[in-house]
N, C-alpha and C. Protein backbone atom coordinates (compact mmCIF):
# COMPACT_ATOMS: atom_id res chain seq x y z
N UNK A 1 -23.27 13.13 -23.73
CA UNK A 1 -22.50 14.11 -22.97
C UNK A 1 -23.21 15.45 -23.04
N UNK A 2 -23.44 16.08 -21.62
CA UNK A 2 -23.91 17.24 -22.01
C UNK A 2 -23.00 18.39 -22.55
N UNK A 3 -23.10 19.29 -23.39
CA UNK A 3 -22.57 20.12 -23.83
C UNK A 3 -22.26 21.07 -23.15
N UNK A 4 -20.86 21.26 -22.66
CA UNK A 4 -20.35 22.21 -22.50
C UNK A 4 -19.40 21.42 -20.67
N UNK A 5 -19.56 20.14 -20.94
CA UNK A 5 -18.83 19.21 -19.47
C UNK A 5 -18.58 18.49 -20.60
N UNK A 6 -17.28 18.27 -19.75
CA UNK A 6 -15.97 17.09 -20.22
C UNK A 6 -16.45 16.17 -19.48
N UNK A 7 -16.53 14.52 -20.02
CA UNK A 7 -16.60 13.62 -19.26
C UNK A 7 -14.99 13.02 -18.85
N UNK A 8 -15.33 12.70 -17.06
CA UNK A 8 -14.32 12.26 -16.72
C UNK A 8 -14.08 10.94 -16.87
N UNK A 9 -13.57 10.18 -16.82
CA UNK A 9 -13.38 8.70 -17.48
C UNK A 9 -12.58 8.47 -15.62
N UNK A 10 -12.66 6.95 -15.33
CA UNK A 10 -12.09 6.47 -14.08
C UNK A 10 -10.32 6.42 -14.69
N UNK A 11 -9.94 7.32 -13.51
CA UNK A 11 -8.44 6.90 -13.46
C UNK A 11 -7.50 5.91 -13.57
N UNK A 12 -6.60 5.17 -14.68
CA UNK A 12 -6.19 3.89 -14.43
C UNK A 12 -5.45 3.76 -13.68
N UNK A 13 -4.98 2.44 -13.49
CA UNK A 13 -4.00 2.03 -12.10
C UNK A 13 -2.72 1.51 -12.16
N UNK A 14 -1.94 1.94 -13.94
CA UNK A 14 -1.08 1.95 -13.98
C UNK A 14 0.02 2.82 -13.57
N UNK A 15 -0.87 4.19 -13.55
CA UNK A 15 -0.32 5.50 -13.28
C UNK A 15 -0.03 5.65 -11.70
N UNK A 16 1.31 5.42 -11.17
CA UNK A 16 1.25 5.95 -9.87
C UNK A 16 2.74 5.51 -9.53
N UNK A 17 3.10 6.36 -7.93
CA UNK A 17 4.33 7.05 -7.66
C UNK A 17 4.07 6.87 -5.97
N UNK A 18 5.32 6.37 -5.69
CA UNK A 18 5.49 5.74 -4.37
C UNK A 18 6.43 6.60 -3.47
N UNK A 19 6.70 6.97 -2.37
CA UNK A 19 7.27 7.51 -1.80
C UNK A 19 6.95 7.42 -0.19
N UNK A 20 8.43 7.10 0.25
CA UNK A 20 9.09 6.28 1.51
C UNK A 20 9.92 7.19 2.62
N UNK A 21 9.65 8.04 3.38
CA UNK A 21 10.83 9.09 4.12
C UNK A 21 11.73 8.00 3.84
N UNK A 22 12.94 9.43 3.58
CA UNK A 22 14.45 9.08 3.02
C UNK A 22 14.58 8.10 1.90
N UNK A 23 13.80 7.34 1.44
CA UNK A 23 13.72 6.52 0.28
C UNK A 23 13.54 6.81 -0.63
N UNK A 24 13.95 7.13 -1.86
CA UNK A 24 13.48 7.26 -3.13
C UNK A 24 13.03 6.03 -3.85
N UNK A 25 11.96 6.39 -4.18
CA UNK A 25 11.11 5.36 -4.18
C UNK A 25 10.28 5.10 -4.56
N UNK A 26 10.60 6.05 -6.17
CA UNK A 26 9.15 6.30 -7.26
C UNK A 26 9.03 5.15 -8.12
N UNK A 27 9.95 4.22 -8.23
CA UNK A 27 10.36 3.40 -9.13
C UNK A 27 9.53 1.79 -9.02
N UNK A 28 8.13 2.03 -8.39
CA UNK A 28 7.52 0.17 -8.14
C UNK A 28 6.57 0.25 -9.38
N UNK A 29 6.48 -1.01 -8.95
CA UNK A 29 5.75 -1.16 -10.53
C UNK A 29 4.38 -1.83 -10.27
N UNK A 30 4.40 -2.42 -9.06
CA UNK A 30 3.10 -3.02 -8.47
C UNK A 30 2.77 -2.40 -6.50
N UNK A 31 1.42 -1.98 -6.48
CA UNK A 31 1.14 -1.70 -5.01
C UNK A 31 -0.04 -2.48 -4.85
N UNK A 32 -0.02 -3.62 -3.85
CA UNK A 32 -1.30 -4.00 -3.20
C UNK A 32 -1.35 -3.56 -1.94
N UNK A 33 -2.96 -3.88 -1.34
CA UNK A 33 -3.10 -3.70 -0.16
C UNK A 33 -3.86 -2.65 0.40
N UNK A 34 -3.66 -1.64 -0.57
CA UNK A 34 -4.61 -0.82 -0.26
C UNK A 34 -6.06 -0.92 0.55
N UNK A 35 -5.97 -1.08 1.55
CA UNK A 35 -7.59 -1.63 1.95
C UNK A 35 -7.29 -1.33 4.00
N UNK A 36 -8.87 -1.41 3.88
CA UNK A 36 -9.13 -0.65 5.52
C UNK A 36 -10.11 -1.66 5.82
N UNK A 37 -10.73 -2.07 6.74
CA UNK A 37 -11.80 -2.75 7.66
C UNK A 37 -11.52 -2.53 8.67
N UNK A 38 -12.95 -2.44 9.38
CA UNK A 38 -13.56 -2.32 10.87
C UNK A 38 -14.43 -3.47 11.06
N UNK A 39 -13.56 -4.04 11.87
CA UNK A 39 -14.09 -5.37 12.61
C UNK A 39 -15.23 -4.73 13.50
N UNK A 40 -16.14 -6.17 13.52
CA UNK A 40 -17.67 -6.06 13.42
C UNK A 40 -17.60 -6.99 15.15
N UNK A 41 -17.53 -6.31 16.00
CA UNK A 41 -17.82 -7.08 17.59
C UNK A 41 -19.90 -7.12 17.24
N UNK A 42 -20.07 -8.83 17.82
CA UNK A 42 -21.28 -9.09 17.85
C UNK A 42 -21.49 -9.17 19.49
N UNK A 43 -23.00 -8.46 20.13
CA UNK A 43 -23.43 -9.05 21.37
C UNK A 43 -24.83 -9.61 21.18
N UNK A 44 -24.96 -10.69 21.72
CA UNK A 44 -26.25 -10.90 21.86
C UNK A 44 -26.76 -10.68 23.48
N UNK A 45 -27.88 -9.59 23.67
CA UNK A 45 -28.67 -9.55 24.64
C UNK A 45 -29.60 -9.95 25.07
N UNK A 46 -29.33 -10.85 26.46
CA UNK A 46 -30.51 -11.88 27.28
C UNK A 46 -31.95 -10.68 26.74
N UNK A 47 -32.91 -12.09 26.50
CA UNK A 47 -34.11 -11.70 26.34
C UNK A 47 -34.45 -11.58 25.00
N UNK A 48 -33.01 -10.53 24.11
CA UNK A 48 -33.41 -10.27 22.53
C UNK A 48 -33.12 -11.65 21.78
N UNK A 49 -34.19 -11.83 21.40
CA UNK A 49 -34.21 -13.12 20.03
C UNK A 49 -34.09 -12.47 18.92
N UNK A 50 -34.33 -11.64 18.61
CA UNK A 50 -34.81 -11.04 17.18
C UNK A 50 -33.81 -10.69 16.36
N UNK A 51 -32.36 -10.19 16.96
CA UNK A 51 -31.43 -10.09 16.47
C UNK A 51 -30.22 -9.54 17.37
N UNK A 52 -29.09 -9.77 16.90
CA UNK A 52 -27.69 -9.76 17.40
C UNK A 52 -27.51 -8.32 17.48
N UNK A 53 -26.93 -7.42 18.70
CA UNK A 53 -26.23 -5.89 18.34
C UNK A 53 -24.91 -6.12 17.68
N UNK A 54 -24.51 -5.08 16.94
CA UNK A 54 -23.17 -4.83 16.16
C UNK A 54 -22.67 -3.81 16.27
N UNK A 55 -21.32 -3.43 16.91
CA UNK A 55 -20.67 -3.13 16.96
C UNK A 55 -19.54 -2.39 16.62
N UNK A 56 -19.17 -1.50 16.02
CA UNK A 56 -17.60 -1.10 15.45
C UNK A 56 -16.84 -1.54 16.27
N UNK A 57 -15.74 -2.48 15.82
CA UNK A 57 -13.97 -2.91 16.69
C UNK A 57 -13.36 -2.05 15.92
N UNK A 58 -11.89 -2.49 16.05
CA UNK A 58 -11.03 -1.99 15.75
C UNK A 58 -10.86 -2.13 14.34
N UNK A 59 -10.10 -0.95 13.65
CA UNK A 59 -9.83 -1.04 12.51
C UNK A 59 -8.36 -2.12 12.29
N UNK A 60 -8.39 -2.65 10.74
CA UNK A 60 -7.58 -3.30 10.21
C UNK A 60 -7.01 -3.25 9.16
N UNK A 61 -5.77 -3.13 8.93
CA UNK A 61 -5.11 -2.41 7.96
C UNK A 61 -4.00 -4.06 7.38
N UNK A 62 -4.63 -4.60 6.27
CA UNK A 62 -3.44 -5.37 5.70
C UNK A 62 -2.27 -4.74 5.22
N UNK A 63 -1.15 -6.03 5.43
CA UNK A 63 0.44 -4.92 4.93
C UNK A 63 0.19 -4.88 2.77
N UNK A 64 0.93 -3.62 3.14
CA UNK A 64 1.07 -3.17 1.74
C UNK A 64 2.18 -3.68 1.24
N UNK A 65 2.15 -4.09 0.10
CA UNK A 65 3.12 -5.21 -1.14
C UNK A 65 3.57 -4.43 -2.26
N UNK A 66 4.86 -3.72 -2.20
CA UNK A 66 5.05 -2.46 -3.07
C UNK A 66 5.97 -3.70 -3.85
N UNK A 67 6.03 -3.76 -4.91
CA UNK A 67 6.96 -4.76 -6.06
C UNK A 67 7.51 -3.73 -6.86
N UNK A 68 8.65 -3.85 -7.11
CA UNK A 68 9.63 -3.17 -8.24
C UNK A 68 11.24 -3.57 -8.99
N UNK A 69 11.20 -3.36 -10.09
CA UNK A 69 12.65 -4.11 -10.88
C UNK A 69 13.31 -3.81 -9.97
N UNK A 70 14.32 -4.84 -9.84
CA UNK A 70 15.64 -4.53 -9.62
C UNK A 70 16.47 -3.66 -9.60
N UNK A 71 17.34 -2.84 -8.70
CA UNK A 71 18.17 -2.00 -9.07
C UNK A 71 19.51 -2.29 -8.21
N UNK A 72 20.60 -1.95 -8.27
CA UNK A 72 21.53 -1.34 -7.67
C UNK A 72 21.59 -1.16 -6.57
N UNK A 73 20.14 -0.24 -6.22
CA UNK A 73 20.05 0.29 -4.73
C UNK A 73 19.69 -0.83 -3.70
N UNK A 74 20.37 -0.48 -2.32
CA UNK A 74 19.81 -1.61 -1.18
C UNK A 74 19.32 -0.77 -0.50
N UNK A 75 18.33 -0.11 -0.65
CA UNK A 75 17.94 0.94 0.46
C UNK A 75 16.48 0.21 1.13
N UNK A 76 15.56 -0.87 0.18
CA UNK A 76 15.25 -1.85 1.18
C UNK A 76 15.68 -2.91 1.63
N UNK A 77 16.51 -3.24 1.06
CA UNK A 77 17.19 -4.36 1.70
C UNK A 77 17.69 -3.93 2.74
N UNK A 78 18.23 -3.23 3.23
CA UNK A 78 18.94 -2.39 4.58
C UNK A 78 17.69 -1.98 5.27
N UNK A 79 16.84 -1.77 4.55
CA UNK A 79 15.92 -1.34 5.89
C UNK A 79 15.13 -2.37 6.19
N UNK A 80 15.11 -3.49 5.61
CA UNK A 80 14.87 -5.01 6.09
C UNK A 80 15.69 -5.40 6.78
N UNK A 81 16.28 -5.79 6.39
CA UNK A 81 18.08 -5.83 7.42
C UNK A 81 17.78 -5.09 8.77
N UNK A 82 17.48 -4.12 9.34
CA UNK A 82 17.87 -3.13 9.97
C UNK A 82 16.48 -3.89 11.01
N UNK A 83 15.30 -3.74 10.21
CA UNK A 83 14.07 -4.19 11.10
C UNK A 83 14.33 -5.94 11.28
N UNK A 84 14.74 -7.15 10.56
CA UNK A 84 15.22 -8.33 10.73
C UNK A 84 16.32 -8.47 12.33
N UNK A 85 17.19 -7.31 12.41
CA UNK A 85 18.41 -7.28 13.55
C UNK A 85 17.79 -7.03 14.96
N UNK A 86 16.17 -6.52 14.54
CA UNK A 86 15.62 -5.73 15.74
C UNK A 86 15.89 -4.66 15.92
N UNK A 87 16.46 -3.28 14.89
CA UNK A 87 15.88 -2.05 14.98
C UNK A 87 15.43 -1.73 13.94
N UNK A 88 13.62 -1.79 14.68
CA UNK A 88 12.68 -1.17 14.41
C UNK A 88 11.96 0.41 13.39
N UNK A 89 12.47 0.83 12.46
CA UNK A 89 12.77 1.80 11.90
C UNK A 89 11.52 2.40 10.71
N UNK A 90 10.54 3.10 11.95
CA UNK A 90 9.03 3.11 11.18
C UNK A 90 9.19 4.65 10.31
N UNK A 91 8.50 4.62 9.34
CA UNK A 91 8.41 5.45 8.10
C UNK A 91 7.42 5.53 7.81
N UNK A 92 6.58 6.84 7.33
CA UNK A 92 5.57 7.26 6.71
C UNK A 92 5.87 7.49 5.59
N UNK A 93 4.86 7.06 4.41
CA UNK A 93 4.59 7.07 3.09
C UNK A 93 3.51 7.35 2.10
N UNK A 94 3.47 7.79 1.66
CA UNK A 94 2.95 8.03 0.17
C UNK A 94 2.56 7.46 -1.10
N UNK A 95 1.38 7.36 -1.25
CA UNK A 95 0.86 6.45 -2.31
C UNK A 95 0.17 7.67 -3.18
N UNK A 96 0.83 7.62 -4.53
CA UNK A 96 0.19 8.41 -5.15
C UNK A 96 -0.32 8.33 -6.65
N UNK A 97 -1.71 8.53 -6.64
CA UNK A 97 -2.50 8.22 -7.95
C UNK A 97 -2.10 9.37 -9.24
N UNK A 98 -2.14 9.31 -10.19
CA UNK A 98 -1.80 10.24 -10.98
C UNK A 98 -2.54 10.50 -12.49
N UNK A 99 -3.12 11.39 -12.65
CA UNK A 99 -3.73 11.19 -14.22
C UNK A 99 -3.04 10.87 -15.06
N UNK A 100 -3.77 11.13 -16.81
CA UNK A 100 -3.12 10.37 -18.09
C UNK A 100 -2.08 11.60 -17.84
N UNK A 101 -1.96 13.04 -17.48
CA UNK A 101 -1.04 13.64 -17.97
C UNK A 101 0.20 14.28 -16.73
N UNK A 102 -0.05 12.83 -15.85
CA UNK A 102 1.32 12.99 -15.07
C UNK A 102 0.78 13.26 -13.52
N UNK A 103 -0.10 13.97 -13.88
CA UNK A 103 -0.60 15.17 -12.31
C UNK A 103 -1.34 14.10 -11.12
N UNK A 104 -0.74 14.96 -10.08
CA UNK A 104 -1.10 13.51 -8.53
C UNK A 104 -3.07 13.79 -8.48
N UNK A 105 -3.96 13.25 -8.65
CA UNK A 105 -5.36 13.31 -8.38
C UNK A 105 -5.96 12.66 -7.16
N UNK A 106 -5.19 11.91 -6.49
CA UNK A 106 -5.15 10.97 -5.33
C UNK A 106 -3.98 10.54 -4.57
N UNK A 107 -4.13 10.58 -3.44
CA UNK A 107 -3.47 10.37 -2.28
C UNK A 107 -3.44 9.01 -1.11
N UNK A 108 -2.68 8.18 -0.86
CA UNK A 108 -3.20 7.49 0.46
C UNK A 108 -2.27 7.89 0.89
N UNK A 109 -1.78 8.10 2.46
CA UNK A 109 -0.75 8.09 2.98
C UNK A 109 -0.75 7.46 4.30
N UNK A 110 0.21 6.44 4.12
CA UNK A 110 0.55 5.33 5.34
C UNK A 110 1.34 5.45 6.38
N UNK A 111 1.14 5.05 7.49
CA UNK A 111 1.66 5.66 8.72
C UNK A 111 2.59 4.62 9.13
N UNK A 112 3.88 5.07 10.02
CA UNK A 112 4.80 4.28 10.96
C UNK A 112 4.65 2.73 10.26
N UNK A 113 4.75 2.57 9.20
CA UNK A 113 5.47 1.31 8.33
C UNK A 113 6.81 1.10 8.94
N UNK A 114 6.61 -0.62 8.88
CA UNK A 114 7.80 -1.23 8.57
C UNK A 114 8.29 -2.76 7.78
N UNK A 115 9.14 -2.98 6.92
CA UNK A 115 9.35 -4.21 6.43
C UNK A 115 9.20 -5.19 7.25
N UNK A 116 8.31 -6.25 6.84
CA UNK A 116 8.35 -7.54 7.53
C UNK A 116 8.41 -8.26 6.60
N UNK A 117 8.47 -7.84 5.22
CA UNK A 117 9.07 -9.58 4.07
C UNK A 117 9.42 -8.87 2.81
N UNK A 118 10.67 -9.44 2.61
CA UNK A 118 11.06 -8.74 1.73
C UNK A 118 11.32 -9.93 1.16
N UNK A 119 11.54 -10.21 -0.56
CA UNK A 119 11.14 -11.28 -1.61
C UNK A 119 12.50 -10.36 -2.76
N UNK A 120 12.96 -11.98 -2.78
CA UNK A 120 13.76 -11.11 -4.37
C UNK A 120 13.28 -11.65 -5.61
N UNK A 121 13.95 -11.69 -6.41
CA UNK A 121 14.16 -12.15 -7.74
C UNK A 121 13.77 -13.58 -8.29
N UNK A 122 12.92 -13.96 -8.96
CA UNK A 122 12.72 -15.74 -9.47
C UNK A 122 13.92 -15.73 -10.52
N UNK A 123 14.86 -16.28 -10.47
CA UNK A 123 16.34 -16.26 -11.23
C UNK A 123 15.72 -17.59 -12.19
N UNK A 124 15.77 -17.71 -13.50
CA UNK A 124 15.43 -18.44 -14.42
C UNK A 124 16.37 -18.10 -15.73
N UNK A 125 17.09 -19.69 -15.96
CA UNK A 125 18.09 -19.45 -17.28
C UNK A 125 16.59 -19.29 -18.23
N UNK A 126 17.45 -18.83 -19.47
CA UNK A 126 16.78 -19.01 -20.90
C UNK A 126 15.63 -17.60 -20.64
N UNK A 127 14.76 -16.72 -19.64
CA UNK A 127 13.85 -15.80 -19.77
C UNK A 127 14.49 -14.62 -19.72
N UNK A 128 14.06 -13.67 -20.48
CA UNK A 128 14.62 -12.40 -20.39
C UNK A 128 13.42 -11.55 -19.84
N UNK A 129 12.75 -11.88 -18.87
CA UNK A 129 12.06 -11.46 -18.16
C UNK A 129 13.15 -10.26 -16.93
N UNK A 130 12.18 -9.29 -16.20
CA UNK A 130 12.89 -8.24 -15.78
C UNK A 130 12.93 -9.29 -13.98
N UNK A 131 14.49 -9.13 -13.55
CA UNK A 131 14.24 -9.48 -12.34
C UNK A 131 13.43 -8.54 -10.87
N UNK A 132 12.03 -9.06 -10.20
CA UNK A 132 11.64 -7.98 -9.36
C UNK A 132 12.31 -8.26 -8.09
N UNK A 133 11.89 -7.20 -6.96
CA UNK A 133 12.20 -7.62 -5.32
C UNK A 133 10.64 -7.12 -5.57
N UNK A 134 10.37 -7.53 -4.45
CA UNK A 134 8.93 -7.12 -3.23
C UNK A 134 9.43 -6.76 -1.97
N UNK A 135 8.31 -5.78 -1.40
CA UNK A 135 9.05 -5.71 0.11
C UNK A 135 7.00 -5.55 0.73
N UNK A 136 7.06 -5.74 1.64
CA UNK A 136 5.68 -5.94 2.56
C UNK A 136 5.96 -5.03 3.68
N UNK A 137 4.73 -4.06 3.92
CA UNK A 137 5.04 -3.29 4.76
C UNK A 137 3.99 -3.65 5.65
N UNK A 138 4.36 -3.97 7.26
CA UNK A 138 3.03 -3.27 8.04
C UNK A 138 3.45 -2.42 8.84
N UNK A 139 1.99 -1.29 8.47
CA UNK A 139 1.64 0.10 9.03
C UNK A 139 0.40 0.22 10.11
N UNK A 140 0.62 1.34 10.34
CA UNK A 140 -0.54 1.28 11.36
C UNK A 140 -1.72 2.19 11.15
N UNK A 141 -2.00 2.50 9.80
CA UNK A 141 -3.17 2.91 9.23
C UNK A 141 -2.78 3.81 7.92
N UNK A 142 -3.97 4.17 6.90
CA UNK A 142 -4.26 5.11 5.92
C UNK A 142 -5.18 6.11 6.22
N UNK A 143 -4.50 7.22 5.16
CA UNK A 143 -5.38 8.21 5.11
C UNK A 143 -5.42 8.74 4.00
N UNK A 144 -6.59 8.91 3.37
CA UNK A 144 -6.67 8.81 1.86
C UNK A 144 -7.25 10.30 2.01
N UNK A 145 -6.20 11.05 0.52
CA UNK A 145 -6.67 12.38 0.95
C UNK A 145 -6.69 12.84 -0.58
N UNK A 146 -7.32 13.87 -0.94
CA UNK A 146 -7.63 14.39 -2.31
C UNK A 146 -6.65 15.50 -2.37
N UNK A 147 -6.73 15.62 -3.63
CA UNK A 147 -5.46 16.53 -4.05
C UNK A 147 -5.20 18.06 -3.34
């Protein structure tokens, strides 16, 4: 270490805080999905042998898989419910990274989400395991932004 710099160590990925317009919604305990791709359109042009052109398509955004205990609250279940009946009810959100001492250091934030699978509880006599829900969101992109 040079003297007189703190080394930064990589942020872990236990640390982090979720947030849903109108949802409170700090409380998950697992986020996948995080991830972006740009589909790759191939042409091949009469005459060129030598190799294929490539393209940028469209970007692709898998749905995000926010998991969290159980509570009381139905505030996704109702908004599953609500998108299941056929109204449609898109929400922007907040994914937020946080250091060892609490503070947000990273940002994604997800656009016009909505539930398309929501998952409850594996109910098992004899485990005193914590019961979760899952809920699956698709959005229509990220934007990952620094503090």
């Amino acid at each position: 270490m040079v003297q007189g710099k703190k080394r930064k160590d990589p942020y872990q990925s236990f640390n982090f805080m979720i947030e849903i317009d109108s949802i409170a919604a700090a409380g998950f305990a697992e986020c996948s999905g995080l991830s972006a791709e740009v589909e790759t359109v191939e042409y091949r042009e009469g005459g060129v042998n030598g190799y294929t052109h490539r393209f940028a398509g469209a970007a692709k955004y898998p749905p995000l898989v926010l998991r969290r205990g159980m509570t009381d609250s139905n505030e996704l279940w109702n908004w599953h419910l609500a998108v299941a009946k056929g109204l449609v009810i898109r929400r922007n959100g907040t994914i937020h990274l946080l250091d060892s001492e609490g503070q947000p250091v990273k940002h994604w934030h997800f656009i016009r989400a909505y539930p398309v699978k929501w998952t409850g509880p594996e109910l098992r006599a004899g485990t005193s395991g914590v019961a979760f829900e899952s809920i699956e969101l698709a959005h229509e992109g990220l934007i990952s932004l620094g503090i």
